[in-house]
C-alpha atoms as a PDB file:
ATOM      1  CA  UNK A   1       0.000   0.000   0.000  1.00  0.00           C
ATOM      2  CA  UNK A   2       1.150   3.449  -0.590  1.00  0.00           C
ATOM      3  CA  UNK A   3       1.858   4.546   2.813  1.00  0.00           C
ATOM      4  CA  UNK A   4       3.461   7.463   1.561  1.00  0.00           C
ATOM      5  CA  UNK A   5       0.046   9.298   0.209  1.00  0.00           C
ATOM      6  CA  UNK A   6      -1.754   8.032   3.266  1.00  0.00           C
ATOM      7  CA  UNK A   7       0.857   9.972   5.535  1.00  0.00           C
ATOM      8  CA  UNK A   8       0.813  13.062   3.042  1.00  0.00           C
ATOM      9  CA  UNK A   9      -3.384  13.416   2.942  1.00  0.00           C
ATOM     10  CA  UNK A  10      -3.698  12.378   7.018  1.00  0.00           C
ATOM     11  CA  UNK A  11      -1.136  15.879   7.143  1.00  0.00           C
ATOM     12  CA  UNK A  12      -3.375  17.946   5.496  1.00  0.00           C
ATOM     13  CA  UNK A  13      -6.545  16.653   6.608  1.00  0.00           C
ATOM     14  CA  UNK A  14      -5.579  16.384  10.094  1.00  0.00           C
ATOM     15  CA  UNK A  15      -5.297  20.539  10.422  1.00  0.00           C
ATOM     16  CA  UNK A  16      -9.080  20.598  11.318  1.00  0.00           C
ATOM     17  CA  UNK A  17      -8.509  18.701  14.241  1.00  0.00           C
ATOM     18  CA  UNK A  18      -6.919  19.508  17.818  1.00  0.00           C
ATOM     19  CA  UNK A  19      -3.299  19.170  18.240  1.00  0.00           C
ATOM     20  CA  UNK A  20      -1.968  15.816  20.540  1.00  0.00           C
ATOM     21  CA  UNK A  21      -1.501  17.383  24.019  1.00  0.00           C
ATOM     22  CA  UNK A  22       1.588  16.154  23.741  1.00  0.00           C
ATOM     23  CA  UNK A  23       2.402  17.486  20.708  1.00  0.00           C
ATOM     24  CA  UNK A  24       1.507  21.147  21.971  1.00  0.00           C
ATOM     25  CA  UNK A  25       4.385  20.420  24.462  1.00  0.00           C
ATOM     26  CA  UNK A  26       7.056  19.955  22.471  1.00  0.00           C
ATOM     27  CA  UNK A  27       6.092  23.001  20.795  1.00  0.00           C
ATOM     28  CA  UNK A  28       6.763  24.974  23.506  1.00  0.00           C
ATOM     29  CA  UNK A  29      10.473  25.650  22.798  1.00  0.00           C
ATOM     30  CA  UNK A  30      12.352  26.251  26.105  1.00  0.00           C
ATOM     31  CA  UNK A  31      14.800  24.803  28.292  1.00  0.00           C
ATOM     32  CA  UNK A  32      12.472  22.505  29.831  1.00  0.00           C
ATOM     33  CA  UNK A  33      10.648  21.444  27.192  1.00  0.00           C
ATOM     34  CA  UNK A  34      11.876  17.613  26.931  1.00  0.00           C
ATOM     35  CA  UNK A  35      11.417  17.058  30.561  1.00  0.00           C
ATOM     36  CA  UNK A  36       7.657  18.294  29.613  1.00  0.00           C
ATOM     37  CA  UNK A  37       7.196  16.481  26.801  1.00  0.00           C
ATOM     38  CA  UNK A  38       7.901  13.206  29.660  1.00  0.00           C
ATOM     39  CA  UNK A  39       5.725  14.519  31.573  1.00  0.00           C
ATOM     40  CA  UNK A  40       3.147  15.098  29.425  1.00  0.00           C
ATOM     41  CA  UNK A  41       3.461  11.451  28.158  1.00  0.00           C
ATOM     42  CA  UNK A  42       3.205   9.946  31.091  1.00  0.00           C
ATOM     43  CA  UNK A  43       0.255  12.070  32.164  1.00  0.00           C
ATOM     44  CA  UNK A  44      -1.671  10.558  28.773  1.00  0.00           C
ATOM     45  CA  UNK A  45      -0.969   7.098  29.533  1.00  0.00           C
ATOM     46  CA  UNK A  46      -4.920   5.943  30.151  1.00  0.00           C
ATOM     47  CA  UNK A  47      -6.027   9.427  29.981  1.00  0.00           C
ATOM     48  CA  UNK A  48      -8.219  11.064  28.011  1.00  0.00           C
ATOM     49  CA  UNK A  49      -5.819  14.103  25.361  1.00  0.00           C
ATOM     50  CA  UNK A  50      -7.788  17.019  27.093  1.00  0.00           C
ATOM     51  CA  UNK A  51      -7.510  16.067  30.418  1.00  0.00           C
ATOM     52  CA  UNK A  52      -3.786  15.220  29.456  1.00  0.00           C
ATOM     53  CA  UNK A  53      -4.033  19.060  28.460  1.00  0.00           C
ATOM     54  CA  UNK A  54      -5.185  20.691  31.381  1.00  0.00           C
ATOM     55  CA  UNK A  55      -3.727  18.715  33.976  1.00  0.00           C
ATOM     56  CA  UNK A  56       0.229  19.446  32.089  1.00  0.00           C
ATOM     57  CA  UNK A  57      -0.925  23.146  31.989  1.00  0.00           C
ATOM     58  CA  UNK A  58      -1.832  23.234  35.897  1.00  0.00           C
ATOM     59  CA  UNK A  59       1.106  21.411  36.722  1.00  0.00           C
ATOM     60  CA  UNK A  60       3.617  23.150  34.505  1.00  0.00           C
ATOM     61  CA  UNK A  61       2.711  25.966  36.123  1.00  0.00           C
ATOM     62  CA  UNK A  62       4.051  25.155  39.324  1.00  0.00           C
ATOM     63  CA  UNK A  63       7.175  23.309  38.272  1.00  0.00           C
ATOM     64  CA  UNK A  64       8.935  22.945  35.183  1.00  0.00           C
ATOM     65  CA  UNK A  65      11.855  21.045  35.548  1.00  0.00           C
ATOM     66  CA  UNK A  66      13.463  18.231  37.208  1.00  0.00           C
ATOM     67  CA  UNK A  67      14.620  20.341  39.949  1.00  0.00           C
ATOM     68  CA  UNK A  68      11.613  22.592  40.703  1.00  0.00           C
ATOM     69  CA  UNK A  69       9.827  19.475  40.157  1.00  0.00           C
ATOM     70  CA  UNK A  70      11.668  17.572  43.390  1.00  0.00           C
ATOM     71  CA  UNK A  71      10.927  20.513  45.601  1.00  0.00           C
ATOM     72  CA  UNK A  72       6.911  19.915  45.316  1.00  0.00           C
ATOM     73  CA  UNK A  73       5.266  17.786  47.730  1.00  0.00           C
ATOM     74  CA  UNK A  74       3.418  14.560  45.932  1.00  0.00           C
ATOM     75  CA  UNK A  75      -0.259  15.739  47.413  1.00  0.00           C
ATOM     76  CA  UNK A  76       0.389  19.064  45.507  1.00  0.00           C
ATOM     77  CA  UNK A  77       1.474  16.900  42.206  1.00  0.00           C
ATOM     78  CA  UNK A  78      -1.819  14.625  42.684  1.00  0.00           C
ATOM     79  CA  UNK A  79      -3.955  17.471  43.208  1.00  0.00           C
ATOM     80  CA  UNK A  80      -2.535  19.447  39.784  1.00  0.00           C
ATOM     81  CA  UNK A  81      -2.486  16.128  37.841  1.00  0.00           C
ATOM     82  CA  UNK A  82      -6.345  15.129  38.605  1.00  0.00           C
ATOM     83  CA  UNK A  83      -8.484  13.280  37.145  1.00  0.00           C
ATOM     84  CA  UNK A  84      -5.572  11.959  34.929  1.00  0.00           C
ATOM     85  CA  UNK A  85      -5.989   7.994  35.388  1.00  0.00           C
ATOM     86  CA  UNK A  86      -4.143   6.563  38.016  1.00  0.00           C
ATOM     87  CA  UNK A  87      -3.376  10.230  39.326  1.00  0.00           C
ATOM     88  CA  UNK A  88      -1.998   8.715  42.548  1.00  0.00           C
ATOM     89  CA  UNK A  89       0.434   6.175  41.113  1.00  0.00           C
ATOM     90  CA  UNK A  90       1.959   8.887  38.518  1.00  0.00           C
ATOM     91  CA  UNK A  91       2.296  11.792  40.938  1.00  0.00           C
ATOM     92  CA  UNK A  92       4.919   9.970  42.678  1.00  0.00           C
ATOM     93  CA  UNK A  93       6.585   8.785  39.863  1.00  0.00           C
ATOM     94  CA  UNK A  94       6.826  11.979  38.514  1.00  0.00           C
ATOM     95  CA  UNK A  95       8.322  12.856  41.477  1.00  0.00           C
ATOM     96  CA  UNK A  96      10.612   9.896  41.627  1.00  0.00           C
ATOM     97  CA  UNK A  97      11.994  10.460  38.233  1.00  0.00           C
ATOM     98  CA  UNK A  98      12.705  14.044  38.661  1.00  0.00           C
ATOM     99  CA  UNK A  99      14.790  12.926  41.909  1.00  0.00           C
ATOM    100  CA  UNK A 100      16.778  10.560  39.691  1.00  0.00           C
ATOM    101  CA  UNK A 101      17.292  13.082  37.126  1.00  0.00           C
ATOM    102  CA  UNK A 102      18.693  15.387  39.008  1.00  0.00           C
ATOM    103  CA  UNK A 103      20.889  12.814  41.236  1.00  0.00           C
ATOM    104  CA  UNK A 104      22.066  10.655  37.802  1.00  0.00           C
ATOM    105  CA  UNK A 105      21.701  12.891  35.297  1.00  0.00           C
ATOM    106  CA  UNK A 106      22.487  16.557  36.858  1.00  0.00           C
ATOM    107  CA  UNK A 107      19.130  17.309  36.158  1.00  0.00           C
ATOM    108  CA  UNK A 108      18.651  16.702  32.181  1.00  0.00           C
ATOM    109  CA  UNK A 109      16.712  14.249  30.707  1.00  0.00           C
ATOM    110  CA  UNK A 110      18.322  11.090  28.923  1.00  0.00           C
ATOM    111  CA  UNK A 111      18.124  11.085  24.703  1.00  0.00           C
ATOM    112  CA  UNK A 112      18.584   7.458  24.832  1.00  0.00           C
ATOM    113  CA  UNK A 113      15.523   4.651  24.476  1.00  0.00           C
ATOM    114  CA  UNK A 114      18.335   2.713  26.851  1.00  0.00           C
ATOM    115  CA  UNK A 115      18.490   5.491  29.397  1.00  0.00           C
ATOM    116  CA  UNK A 116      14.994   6.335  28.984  1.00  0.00           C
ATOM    117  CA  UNK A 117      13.796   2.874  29.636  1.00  0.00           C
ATOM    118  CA  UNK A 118      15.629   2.928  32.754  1.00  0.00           C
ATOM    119  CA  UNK A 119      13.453   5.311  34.297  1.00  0.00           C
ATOM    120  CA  UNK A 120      10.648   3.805  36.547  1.00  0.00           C
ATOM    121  CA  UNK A 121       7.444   3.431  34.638  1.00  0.00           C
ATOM    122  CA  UNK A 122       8.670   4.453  31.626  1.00  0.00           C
ATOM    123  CA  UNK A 123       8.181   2.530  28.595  1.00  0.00           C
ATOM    124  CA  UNK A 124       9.132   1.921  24.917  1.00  0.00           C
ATOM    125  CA  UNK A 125       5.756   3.902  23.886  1.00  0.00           C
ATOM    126  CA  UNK A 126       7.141   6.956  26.124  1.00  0.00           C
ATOM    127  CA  UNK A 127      10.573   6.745  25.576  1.00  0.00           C
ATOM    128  CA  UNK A 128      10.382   6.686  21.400  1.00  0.00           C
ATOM    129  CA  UNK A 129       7.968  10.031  22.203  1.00  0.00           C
ATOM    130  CA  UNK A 130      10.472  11.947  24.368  1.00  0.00           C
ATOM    131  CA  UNK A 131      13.695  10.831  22.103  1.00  0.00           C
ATOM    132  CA  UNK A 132      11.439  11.729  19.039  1.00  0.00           C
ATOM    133  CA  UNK A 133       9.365  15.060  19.993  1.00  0.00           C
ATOM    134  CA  UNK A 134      11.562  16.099  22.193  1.00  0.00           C
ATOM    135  CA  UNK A 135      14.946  15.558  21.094  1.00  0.00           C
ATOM    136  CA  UNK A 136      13.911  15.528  17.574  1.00  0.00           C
ATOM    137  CA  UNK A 137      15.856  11.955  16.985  1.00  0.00           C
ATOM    138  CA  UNK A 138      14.882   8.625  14.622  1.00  0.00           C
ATOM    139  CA  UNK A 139      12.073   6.633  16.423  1.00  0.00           C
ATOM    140  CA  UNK A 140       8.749   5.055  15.785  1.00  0.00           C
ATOM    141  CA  UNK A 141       6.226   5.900  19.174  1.00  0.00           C
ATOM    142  CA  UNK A 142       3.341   3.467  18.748  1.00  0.00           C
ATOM    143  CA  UNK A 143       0.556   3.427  20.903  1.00  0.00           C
ATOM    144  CA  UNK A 144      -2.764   2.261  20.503  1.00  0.00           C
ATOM    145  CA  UNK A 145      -3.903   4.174  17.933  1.00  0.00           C
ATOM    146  CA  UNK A 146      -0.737   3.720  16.029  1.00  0.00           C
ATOM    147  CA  UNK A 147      -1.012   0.425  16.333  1.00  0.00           C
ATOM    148  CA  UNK A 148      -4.768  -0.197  15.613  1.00  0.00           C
ATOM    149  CA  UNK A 149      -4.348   2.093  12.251  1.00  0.00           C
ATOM    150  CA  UNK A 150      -1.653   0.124  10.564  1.00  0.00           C
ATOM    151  CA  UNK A 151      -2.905  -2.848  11.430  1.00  0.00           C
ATOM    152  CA  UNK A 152      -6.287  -1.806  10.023  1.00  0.00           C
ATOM    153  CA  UNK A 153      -4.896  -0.369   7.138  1.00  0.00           C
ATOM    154  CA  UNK A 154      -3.103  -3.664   6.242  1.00  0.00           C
ATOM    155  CA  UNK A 155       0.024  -1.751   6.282  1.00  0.00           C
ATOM    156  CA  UNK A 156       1.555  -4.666   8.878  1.00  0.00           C
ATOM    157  CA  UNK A 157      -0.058  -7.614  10.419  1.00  0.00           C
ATOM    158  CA  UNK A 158       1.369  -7.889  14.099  1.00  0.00           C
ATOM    159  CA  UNK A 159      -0.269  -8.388  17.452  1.00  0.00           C
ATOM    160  CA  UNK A 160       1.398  -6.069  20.182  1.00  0.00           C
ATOM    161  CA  UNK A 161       2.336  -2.211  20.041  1.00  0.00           C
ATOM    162  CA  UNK A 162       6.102  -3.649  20.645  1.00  0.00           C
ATOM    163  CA  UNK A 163       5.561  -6.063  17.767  1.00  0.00           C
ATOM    164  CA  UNK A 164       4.178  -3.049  15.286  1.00  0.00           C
ATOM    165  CA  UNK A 165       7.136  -0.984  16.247  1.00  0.00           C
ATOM    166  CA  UNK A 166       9.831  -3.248  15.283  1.00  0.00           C
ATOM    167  CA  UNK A 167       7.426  -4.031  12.020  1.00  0.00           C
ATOM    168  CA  UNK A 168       7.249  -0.413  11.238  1.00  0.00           C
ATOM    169  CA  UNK A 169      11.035   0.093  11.665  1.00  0.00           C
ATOM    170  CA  UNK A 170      11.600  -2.510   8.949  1.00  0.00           C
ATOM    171  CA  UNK A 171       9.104  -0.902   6.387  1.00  0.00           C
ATOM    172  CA  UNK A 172       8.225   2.577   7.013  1.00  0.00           C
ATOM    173  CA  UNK A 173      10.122   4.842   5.067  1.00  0.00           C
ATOM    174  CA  UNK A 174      12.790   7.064   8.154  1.00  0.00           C
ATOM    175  CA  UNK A 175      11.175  10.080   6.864  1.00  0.00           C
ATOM    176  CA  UNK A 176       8.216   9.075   8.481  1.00  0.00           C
ATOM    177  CA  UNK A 177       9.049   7.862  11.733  1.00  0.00           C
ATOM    178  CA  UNK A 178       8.934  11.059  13.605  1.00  0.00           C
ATOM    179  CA  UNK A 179       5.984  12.239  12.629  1.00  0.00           C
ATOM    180  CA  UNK A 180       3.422   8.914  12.186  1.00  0.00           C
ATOM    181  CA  UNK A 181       2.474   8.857  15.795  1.00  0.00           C
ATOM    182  CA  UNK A 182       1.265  12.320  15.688  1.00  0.00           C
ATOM    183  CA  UNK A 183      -0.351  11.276  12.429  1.00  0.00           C
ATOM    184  CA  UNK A 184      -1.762   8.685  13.034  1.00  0.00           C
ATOM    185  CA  UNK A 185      -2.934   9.701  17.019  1.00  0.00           C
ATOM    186  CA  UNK A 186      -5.301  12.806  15.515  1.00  0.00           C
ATOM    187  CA  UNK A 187      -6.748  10.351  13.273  1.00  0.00           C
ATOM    188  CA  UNK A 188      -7.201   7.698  15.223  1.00  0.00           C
ATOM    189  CA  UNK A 189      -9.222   9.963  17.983  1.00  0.00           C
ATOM    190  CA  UNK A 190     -11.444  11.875  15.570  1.00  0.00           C
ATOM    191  CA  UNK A 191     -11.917   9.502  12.693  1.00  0.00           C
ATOM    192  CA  UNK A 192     -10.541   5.884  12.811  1.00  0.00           C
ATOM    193  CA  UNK A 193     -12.097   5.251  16.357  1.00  0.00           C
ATOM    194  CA  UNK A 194     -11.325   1.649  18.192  1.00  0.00           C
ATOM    195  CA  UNK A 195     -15.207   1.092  17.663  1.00  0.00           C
ATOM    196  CA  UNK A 196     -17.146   1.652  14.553  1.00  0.00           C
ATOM    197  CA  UNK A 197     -14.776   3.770  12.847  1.00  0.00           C
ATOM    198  CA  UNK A 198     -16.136   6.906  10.796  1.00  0.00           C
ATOM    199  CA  UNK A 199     -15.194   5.384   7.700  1.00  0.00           C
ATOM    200  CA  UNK A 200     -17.841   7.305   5.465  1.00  0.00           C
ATOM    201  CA  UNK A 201     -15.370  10.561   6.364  1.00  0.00           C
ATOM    202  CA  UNK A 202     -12.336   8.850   6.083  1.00  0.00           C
ATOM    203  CA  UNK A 203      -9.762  10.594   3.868  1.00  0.00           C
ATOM    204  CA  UNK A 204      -7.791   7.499   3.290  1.00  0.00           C
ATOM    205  CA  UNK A 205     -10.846   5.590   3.165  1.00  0.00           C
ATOM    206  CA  UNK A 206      -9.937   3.881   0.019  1.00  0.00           C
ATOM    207  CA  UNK A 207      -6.087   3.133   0.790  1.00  0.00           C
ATOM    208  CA  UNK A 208      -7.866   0.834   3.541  1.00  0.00           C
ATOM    209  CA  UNK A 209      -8.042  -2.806   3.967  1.00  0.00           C
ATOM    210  CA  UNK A 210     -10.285  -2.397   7.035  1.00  0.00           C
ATOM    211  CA  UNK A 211      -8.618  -5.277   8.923  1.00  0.00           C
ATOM    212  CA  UNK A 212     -10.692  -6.441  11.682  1.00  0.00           C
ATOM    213  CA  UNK A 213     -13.525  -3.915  11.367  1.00  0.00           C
ATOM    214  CA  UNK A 214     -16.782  -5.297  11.754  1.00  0.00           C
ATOM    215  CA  UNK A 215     -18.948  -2.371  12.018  1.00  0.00           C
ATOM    216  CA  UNK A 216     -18.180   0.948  10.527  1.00  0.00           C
ATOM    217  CA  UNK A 217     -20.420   4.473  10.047  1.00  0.00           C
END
């Protein structure tokens, strides 16, 4: 399949549609902003992009950085950071990794996946979005909807988000990698939903092999 024009018309398409919280992030352009774009990801991790939004905005305004991060107690984290899911759980591993970046790392966030992965609670889905967005390195983030699309689209046949990564790596052309989960995220949450995808206003309807989909509008 032509992956290529898929990519190109989900680009132009996709400007109608609200940026990846994430995404907004890494926009931001200062000092701090890679240690806010892992922030930010682990924020989304079960949690709805707008809430993601919000909660990173209320939060970022009380700490943005490793070190201003560390000198927050975790009830004021968990009480900027709700109703992310699991608020609890990520408060204090937001706190815990901003401890360990500024004890291992003098305060700057690794642009590894191997020193990223070392983090606690951070994962291969995180770690490609930080090296990628922030750092602006080679990587393929997939997360569910990356991994629903090009499955549905036919584009790879695999089973796991770690499976379609390493799939993607072999086929997708490098000038893609950066910028399919972003992509491929807008689509998935306004058009090519987990459920009865909106396939009667899908831009790429015809490049689709609708793999798995049983019920469509």
């Amino acid at each position: 399949m032509d992956i290529s024009r898929v990519l190109t018309i989900l680009k132009q398409e996709n400007k109608k549609y609200r940026e990846p919280a994430v995404s907004v992030v890494a926009r931001s352009g200062n000092s701090s902003k890679v240690f806010k774009v892992l922030v930010s990801c682990l924020l989304s991790l079960r949690t709805k992009d707008l809430v993601t939004s919000q909660a990173s905005e209320r939060l970022f305004s009380l700490a943005e950085s490793p070190e201003e991060m560390t000198s927050l107690d975790v009830s004021t984290i968990e009480r900027a950071i709700y109703p992310v899911g699991f608020y609890k759980t990520k408060a204090r591993r937001i706190k815990e990794i901003s401890r360990v970046l500024m004890d291992k790392y003098h305060g700057k966030v690794p642009d590894t996946l191997k020193g990223l992965l070392e983090l606690n609670g951070v994962g291969r889905k995180t770690a490609n979005l930080v090296v990628t967005v922030g750092y602006g390195k080679p990587g393929i983030c997939v997360d569910t909807h990356v991994h629903r699309i090009v499955n549905r689209l036919g584009y790879v046949s695999t089973r796991t988000p770690r499976e379609t990564e390493f799939a993607l790596r072999e086929v997708l052309p490098r000038r893609y990698w950066i910028s399919i989960n972003d992509l491929l995220v807008t689509h998935g949450q306004n058009v090519c939903a987990p459920v009865s995808p909106r396939c009667s206003i899908c831009p790429v309807e015809k490049y689709c092999q609708k793999v798995g989909v049983s019920r469509h509008r």
